[in-house]
PDB file of N, CA and C in Angstrom:
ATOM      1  N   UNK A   1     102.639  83.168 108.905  1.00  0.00           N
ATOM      2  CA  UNK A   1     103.818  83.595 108.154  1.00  0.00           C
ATOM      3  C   UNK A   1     104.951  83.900 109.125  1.00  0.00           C
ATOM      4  N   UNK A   2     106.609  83.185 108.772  1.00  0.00           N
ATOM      5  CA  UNK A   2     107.356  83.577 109.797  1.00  0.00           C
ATOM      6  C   UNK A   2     108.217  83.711 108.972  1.00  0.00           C
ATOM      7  N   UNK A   3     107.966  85.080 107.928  1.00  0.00           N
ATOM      8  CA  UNK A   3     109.205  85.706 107.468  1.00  0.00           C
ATOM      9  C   UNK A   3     109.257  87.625 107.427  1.00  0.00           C
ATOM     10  N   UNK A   4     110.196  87.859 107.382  1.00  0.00           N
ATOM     11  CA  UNK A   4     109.993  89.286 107.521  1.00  0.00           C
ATOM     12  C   UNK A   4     110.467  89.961 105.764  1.00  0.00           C
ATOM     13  N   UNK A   5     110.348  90.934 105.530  1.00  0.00           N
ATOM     14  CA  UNK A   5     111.555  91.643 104.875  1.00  0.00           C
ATOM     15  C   UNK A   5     112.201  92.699 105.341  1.00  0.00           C
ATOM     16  N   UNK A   6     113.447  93.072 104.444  1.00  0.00           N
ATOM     17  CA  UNK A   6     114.303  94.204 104.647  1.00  0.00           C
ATOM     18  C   UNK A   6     113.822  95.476 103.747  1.00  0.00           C
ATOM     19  N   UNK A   7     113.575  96.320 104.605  1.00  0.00           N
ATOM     20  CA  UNK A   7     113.756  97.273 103.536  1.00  0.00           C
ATOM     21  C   UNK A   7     114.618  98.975 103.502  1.00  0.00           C
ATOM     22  N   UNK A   8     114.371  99.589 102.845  1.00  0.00           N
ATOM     23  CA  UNK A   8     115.518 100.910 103.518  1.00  0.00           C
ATOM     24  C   UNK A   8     114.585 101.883 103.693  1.00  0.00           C
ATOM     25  N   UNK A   9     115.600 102.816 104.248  1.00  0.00           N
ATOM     26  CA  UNK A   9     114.596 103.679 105.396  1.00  0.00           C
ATOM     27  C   UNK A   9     113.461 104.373 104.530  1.00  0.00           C
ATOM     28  N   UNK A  10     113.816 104.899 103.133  1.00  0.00           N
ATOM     29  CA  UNK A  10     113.284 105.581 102.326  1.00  0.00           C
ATOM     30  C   UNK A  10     112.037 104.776 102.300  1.00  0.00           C
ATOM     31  N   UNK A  11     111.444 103.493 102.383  1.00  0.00           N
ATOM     32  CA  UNK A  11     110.366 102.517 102.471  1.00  0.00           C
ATOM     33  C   UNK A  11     110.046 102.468 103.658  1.00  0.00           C
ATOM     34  N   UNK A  12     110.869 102.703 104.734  1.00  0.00           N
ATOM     35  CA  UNK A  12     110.418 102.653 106.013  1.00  0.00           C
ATOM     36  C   UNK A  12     109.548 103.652 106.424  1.00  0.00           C
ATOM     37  N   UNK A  13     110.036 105.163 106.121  1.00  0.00           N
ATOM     38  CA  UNK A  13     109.578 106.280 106.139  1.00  0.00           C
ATOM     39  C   UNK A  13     108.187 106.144 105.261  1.00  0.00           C
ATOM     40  N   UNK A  14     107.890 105.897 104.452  1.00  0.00           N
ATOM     41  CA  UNK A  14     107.073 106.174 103.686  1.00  0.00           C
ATOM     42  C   UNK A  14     105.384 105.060 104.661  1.00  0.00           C
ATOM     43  N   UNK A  15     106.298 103.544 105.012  1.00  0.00           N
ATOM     44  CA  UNK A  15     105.198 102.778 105.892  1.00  0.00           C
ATOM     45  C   UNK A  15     105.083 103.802 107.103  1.00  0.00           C
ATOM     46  N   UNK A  16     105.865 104.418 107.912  1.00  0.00           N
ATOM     47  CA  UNK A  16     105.731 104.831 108.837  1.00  0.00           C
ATOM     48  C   UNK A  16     104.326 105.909 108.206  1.00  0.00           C
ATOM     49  N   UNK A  17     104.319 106.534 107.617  1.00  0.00           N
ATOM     50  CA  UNK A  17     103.376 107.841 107.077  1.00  0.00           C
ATOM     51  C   UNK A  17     101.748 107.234 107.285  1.00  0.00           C
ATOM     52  N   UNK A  18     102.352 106.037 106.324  1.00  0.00           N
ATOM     53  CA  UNK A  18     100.690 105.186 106.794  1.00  0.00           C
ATOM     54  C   UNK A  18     100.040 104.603 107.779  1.00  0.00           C
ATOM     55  N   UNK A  19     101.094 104.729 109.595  1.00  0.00           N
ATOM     56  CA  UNK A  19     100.490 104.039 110.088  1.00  0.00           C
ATOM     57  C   UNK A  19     101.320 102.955 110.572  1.00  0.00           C
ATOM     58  N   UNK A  20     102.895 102.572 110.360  1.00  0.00           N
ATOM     59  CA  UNK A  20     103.593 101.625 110.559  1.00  0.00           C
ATOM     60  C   UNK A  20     103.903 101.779 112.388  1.00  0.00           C
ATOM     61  N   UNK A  21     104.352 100.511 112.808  1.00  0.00           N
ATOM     62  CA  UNK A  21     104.768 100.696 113.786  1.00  0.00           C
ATOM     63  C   UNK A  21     106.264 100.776 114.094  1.00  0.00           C
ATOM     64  N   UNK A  22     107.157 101.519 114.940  1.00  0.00           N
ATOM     65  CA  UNK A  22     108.402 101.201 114.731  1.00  0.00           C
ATOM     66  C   UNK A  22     109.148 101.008 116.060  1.00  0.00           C
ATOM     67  N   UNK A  23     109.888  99.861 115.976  1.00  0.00           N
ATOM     68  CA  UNK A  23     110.483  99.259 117.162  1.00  0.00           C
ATOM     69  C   UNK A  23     111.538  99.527 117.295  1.00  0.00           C
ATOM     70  N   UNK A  24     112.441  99.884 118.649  1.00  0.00           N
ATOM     71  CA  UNK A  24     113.600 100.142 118.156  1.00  0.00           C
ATOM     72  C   UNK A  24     114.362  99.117 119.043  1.00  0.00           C
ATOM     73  N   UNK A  25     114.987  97.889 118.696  1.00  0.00           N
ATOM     74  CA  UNK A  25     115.657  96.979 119.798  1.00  0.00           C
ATOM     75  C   UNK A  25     117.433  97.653 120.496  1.00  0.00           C
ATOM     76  N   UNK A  26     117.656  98.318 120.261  1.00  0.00           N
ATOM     77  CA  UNK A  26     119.157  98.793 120.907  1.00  0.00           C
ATOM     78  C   UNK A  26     119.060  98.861 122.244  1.00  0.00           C
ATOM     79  N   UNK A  27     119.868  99.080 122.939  1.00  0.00           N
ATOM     80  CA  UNK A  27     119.975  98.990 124.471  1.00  0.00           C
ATOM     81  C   UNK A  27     119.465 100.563 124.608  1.00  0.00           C
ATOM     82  N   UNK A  28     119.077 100.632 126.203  1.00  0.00           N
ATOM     83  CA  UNK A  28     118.237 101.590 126.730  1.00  0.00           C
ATOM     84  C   UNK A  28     119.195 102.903 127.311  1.00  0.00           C
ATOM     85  N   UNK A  29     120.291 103.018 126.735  1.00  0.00           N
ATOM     86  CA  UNK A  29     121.532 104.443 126.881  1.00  0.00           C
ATOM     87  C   UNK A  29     121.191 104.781 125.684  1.00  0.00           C
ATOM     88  N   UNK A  30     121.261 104.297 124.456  1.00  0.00           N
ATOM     89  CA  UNK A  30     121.721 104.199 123.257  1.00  0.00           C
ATOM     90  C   UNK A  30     119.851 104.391 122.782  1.00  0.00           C
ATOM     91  N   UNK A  31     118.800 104.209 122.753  1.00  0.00           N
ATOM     92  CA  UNK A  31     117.524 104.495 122.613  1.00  0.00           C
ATOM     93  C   UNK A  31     117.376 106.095 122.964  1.00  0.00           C
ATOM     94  N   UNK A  32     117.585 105.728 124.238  1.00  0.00           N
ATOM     95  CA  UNK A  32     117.672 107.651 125.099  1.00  0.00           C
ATOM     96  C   UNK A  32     118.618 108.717 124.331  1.00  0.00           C
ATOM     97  N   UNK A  33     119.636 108.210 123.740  1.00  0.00           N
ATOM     98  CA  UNK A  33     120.434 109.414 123.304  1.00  0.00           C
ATOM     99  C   UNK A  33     119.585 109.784 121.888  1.00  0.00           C
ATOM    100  N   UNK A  34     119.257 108.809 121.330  1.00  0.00           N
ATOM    101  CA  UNK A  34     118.159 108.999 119.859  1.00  0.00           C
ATOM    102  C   UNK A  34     117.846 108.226 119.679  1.00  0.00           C
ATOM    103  N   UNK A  35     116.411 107.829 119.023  1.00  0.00           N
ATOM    104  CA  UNK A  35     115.693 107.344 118.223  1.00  0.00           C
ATOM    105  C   UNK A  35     114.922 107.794 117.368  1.00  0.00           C
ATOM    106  N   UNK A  36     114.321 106.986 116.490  1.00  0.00           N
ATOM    107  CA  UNK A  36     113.688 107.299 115.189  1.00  0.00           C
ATOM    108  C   UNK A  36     112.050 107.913 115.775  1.00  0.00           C
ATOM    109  N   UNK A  37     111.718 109.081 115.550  1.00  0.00           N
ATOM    110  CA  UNK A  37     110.342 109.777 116.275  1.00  0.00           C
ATOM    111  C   UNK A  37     109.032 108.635 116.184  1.00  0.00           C
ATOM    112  N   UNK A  38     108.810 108.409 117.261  1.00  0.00           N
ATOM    113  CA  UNK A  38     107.995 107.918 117.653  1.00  0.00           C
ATOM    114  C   UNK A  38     107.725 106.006 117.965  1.00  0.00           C
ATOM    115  N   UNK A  39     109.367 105.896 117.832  1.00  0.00           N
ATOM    116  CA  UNK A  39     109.848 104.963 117.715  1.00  0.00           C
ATOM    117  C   UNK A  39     109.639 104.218 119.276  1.00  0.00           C
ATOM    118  N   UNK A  40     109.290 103.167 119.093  1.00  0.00           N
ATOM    119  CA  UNK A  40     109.130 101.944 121.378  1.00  0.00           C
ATOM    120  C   UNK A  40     110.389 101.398 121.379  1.00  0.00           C
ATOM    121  N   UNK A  41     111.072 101.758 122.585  1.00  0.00           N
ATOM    122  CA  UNK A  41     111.825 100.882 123.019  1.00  0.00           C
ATOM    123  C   UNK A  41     111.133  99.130 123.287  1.00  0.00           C
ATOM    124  N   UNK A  42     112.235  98.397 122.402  1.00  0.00           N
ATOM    125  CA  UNK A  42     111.792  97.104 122.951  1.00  0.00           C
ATOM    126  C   UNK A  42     112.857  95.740 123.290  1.00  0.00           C
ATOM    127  N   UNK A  43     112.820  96.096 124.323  1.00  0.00           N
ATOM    128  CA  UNK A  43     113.624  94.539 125.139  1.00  0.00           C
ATOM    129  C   UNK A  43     112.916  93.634 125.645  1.00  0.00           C
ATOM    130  N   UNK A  44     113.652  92.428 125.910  1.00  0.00           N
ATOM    131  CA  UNK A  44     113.576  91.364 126.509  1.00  0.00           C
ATOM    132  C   UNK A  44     112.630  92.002 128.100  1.00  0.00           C
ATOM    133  N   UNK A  45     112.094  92.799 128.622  1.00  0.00           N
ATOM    134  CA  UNK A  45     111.385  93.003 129.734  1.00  0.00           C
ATOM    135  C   UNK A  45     110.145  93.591 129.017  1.00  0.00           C
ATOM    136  N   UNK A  46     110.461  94.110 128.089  1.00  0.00           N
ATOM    137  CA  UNK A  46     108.806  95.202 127.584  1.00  0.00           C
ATOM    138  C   UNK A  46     108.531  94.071 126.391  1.00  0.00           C
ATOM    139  N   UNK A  47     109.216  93.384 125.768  1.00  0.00           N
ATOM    140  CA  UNK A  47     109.011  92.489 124.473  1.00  0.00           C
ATOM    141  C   UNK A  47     107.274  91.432 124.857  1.00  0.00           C
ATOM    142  N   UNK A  48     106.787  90.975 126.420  1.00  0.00           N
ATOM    143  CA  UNK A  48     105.268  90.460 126.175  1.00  0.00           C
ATOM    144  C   UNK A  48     104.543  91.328 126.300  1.00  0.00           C
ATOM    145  N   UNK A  49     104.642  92.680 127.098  1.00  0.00           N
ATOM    146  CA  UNK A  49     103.960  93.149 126.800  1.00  0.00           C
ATOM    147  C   UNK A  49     103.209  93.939 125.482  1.00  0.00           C
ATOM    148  N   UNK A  50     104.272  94.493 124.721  1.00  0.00           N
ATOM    149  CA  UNK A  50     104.450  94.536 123.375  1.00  0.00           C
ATOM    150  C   UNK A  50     103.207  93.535 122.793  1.00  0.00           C
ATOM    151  N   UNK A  51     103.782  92.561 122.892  1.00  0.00           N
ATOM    152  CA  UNK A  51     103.064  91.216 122.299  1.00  0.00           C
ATOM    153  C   UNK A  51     101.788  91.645 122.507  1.00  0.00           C
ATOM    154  N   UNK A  52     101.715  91.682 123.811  1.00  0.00           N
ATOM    155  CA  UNK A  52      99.891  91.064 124.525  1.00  0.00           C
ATOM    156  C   UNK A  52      99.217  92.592 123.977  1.00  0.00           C
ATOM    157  N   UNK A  53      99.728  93.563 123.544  1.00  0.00           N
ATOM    158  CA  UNK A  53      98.985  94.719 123.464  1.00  0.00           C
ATOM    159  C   UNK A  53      98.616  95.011 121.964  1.00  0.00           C
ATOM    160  N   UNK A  54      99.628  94.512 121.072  1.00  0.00           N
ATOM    161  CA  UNK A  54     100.107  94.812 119.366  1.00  0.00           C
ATOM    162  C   UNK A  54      98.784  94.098 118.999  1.00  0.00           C
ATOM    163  N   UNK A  55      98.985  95.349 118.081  1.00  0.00           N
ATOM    164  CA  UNK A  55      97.290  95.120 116.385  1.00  0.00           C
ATOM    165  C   UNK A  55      98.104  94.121 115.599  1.00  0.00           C
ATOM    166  N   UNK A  56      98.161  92.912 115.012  1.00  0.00           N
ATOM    167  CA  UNK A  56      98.777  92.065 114.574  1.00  0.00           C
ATOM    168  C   UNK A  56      99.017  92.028 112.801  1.00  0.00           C
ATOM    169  N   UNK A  57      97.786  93.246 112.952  1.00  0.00           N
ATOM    170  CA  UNK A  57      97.545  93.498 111.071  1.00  0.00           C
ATOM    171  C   UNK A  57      98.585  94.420 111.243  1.00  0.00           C
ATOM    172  N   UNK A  58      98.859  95.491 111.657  1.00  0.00           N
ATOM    173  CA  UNK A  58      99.073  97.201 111.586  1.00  0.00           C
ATOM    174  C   UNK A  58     100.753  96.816 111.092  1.00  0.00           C
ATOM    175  N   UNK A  59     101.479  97.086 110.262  1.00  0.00           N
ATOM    176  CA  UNK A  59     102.929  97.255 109.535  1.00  0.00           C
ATOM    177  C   UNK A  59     103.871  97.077 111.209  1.00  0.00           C
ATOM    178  N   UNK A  60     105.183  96.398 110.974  1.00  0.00           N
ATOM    179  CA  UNK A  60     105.977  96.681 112.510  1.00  0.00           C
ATOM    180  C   UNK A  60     107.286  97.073 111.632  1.00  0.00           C
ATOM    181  N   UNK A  61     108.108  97.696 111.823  1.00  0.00           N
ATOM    182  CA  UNK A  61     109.616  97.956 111.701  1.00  0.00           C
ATOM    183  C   UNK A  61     110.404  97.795 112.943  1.00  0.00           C
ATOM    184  N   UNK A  62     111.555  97.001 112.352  1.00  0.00           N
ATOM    185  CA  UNK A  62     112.256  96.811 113.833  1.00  0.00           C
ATOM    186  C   UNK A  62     113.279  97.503 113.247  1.00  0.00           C
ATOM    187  N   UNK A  63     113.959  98.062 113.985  1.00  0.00           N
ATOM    188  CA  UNK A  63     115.055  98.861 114.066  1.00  0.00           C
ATOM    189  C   UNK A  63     116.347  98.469 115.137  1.00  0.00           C
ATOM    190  N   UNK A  64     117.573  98.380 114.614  1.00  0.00           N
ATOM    191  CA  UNK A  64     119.074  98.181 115.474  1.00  0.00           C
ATOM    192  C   UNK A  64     119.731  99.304 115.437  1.00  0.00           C
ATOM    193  N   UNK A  65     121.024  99.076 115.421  1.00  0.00           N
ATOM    194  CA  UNK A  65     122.369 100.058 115.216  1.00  0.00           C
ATOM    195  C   UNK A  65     122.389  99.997 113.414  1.00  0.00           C
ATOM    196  N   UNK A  66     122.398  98.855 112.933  1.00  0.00           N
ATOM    197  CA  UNK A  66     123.151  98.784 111.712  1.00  0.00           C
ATOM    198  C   UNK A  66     122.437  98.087 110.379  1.00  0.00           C
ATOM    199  N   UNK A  67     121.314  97.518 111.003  1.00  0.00           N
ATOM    200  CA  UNK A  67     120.564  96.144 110.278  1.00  0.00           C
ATOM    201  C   UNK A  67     120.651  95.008 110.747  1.00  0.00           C
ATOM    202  N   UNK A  68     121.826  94.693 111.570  1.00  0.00           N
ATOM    203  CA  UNK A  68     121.681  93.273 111.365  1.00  0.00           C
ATOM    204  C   UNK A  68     120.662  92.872 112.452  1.00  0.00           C
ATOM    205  N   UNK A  69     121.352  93.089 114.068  1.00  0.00           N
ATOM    206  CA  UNK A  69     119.822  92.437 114.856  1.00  0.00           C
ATOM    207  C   UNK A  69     119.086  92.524 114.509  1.00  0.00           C
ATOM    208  N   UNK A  70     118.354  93.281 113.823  1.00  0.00           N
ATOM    209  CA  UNK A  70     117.112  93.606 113.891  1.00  0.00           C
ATOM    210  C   UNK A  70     116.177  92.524 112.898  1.00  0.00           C
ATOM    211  N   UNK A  71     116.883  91.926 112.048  1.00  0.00           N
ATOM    212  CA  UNK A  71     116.663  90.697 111.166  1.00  0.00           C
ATOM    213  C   UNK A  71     116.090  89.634 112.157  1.00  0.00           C
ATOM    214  N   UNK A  72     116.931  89.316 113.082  1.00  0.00           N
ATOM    215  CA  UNK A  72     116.793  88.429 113.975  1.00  0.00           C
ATOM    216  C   UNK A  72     115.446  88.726 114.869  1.00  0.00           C
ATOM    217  N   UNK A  73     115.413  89.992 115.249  1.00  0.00           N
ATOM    218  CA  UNK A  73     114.108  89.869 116.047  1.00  0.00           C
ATOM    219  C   UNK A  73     112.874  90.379 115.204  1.00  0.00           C
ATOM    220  N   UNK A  74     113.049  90.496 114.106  1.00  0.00           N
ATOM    221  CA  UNK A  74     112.275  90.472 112.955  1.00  0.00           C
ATOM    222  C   UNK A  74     111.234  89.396 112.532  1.00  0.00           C
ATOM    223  N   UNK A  75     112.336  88.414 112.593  1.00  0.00           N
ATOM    224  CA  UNK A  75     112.043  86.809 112.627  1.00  0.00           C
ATOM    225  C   UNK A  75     111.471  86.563 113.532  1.00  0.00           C
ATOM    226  N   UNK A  76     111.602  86.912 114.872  1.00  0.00           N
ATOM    227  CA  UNK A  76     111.159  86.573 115.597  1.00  0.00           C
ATOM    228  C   UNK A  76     109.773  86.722 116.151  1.00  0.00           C
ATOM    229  N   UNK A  77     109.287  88.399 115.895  1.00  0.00           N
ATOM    230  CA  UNK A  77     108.150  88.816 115.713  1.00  0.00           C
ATOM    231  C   UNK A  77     107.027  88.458 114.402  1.00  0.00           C
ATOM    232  N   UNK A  78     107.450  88.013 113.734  1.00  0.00           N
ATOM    233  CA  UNK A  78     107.009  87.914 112.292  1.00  0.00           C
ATOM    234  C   UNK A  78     106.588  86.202 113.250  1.00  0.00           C
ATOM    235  N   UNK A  79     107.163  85.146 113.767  1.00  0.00           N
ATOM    236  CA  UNK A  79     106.650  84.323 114.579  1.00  0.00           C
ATOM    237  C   UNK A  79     105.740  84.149 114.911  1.00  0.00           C
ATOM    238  N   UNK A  80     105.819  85.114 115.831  1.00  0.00           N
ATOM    239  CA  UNK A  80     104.633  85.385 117.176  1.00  0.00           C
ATOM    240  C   UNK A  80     103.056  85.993 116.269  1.00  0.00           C
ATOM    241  N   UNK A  81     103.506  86.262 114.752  1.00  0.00           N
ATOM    242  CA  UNK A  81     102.210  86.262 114.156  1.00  0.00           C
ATOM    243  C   UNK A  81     101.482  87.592 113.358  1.00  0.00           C
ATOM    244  N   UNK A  82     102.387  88.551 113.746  1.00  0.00           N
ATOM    245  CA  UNK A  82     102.664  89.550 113.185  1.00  0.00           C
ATOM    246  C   UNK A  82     102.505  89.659 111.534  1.00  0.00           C
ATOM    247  N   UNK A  83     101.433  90.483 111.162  1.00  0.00           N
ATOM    248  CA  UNK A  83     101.364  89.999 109.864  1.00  0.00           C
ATOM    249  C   UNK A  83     102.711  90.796 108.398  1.00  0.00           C
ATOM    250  N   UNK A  84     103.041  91.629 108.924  1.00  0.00           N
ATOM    251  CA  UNK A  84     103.663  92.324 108.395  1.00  0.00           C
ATOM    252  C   UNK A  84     105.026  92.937 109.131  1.00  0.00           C
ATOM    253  N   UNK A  85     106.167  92.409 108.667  1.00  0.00           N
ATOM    254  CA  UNK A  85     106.750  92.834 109.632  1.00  0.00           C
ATOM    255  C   UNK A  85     108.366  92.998 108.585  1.00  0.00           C
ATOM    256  N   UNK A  86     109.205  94.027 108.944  1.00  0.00           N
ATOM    257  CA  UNK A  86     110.490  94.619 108.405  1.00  0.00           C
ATOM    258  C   UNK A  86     111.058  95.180 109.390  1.00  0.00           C
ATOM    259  N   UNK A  87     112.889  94.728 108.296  1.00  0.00           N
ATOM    260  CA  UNK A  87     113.768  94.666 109.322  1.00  0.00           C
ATOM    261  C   UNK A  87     114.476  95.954 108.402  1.00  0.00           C
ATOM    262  N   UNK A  88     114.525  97.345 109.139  1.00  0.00           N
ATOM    263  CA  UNK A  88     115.329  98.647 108.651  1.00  0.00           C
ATOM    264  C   UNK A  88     116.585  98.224 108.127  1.00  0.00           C
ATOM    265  N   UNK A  89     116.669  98.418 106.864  1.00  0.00           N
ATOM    266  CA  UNK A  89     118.508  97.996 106.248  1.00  0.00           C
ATOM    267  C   UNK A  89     119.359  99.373 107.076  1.00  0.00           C
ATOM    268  N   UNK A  90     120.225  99.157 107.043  1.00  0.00           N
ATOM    269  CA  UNK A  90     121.228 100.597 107.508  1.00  0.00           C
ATOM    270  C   UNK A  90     120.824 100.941 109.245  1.00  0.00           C
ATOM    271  N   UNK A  91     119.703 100.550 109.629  1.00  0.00           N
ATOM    272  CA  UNK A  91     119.619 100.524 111.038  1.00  0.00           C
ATOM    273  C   UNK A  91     119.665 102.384 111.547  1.00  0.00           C
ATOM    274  N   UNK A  92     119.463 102.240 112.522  1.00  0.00           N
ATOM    275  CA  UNK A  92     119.029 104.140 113.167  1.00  0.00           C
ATOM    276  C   UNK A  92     120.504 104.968 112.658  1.00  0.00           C
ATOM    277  N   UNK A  93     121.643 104.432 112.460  1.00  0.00           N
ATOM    278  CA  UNK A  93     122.401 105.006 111.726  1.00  0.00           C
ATOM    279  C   UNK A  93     122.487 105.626 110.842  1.00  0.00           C
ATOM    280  N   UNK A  94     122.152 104.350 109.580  1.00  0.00           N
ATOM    281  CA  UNK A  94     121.888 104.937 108.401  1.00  0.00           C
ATOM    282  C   UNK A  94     120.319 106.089 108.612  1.00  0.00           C
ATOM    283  N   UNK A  95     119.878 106.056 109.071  1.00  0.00           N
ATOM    284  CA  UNK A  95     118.453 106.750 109.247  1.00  0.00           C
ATOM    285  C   UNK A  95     118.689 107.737 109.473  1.00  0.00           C
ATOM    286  N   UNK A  96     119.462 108.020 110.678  1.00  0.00           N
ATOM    287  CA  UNK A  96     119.756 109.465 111.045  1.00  0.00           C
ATOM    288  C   UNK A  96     119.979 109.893 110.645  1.00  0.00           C
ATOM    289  N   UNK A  97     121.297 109.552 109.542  1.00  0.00           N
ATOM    290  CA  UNK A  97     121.964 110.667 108.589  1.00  0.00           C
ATOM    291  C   UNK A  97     121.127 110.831 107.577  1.00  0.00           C
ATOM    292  N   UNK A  98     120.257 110.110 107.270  1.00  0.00           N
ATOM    293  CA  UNK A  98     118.746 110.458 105.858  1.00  0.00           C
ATOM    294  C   UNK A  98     118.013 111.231 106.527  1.00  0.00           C
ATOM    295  N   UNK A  99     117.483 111.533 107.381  1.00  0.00           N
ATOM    296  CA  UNK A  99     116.464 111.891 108.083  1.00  0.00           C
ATOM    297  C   UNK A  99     117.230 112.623 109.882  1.00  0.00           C
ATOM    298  N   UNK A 100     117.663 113.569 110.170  1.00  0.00           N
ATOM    299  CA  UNK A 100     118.202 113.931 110.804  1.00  0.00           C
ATOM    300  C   UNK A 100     116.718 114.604 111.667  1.00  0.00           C
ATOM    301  N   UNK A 101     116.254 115.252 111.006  1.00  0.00           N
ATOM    302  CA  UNK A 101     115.012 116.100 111.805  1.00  0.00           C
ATOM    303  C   UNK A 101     113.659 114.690 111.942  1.00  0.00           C
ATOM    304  N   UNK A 102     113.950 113.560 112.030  1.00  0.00           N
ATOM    305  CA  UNK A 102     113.180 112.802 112.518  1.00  0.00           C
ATOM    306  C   UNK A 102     113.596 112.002 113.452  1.00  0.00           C
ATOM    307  N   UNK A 103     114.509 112.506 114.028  1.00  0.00           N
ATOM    308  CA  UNK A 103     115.131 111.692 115.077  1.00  0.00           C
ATOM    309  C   UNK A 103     114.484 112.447 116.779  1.00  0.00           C
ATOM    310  N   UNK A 104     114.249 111.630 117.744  1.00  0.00           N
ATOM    311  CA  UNK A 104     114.288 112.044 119.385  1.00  0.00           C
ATOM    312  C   UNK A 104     114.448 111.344 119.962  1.00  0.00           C
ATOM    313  N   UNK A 105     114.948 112.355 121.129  1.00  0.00           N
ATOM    314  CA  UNK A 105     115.670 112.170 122.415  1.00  0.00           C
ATOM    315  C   UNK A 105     114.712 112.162 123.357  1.00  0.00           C
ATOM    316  N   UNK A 106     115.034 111.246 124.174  1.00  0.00           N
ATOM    317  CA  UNK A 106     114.378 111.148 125.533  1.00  0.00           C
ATOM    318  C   UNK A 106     115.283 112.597 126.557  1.00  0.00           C
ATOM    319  N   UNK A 107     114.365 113.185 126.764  1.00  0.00           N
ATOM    320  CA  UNK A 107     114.870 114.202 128.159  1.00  0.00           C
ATOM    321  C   UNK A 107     114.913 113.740 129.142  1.00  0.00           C
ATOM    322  N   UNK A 108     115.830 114.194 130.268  1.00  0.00           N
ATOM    323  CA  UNK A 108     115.897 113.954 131.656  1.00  0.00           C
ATOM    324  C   UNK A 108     115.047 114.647 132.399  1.00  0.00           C
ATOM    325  N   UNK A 109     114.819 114.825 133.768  1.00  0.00           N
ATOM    326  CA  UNK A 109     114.553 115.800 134.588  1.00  0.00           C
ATOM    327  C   UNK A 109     115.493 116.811 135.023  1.00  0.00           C
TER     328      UNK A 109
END
């Protein structure tokens, strides 16, 4: 199967409860200042490993800024074989402001 769906966070949240996985593709300033709790950074350098390690059954959510990338690498994972796989409508944006106390920050030293 190499299609994904969209869905909103309120569905996202609820896969996450069961067990979903959640990806977050934004650049690595913009990950660190927030992400969705418990959320993987994933780029183009961590993206095989990702691969070579991922349960292929277990739910994936990809996550952007807004929705849209995240369609795209949605597709893309949903590819590679992924059996289940969604692309967050509204993106960590819209999320944050639904869900404010589920958001973290990476700390410094």
């Amino acid at each position: 199967m190499t299609d994904f769906k969209r869905i909103s966070p309120e569905q996202a949240q609820a896969l996450r409860q069961n067990g979903a996985v959640v990806v977050d593709i934004r650049d690595p300033q913009s990950y660190a200042l927030g992400h969705i709790s418990g959320a993987r950074h994933l780029d183009n350098y961590s993206l095989a490993e990702f691969i070579a390690q991922a349960d292929f059954d277990q739910p994936l959510i990809v996550a952007c800024y807004h929705g849209n990338s995240s369609q795209g690498a949605a597709a893309y994972l949903a590819s590679q074989g992924f059996a289940e796989v969604y692309s967050l409508d509204g993106g960590f944006e819209l999320w944050r402001s639904l869900y404010p106390g589920d958001v973290s920050q990476q700390t410094g030293d």
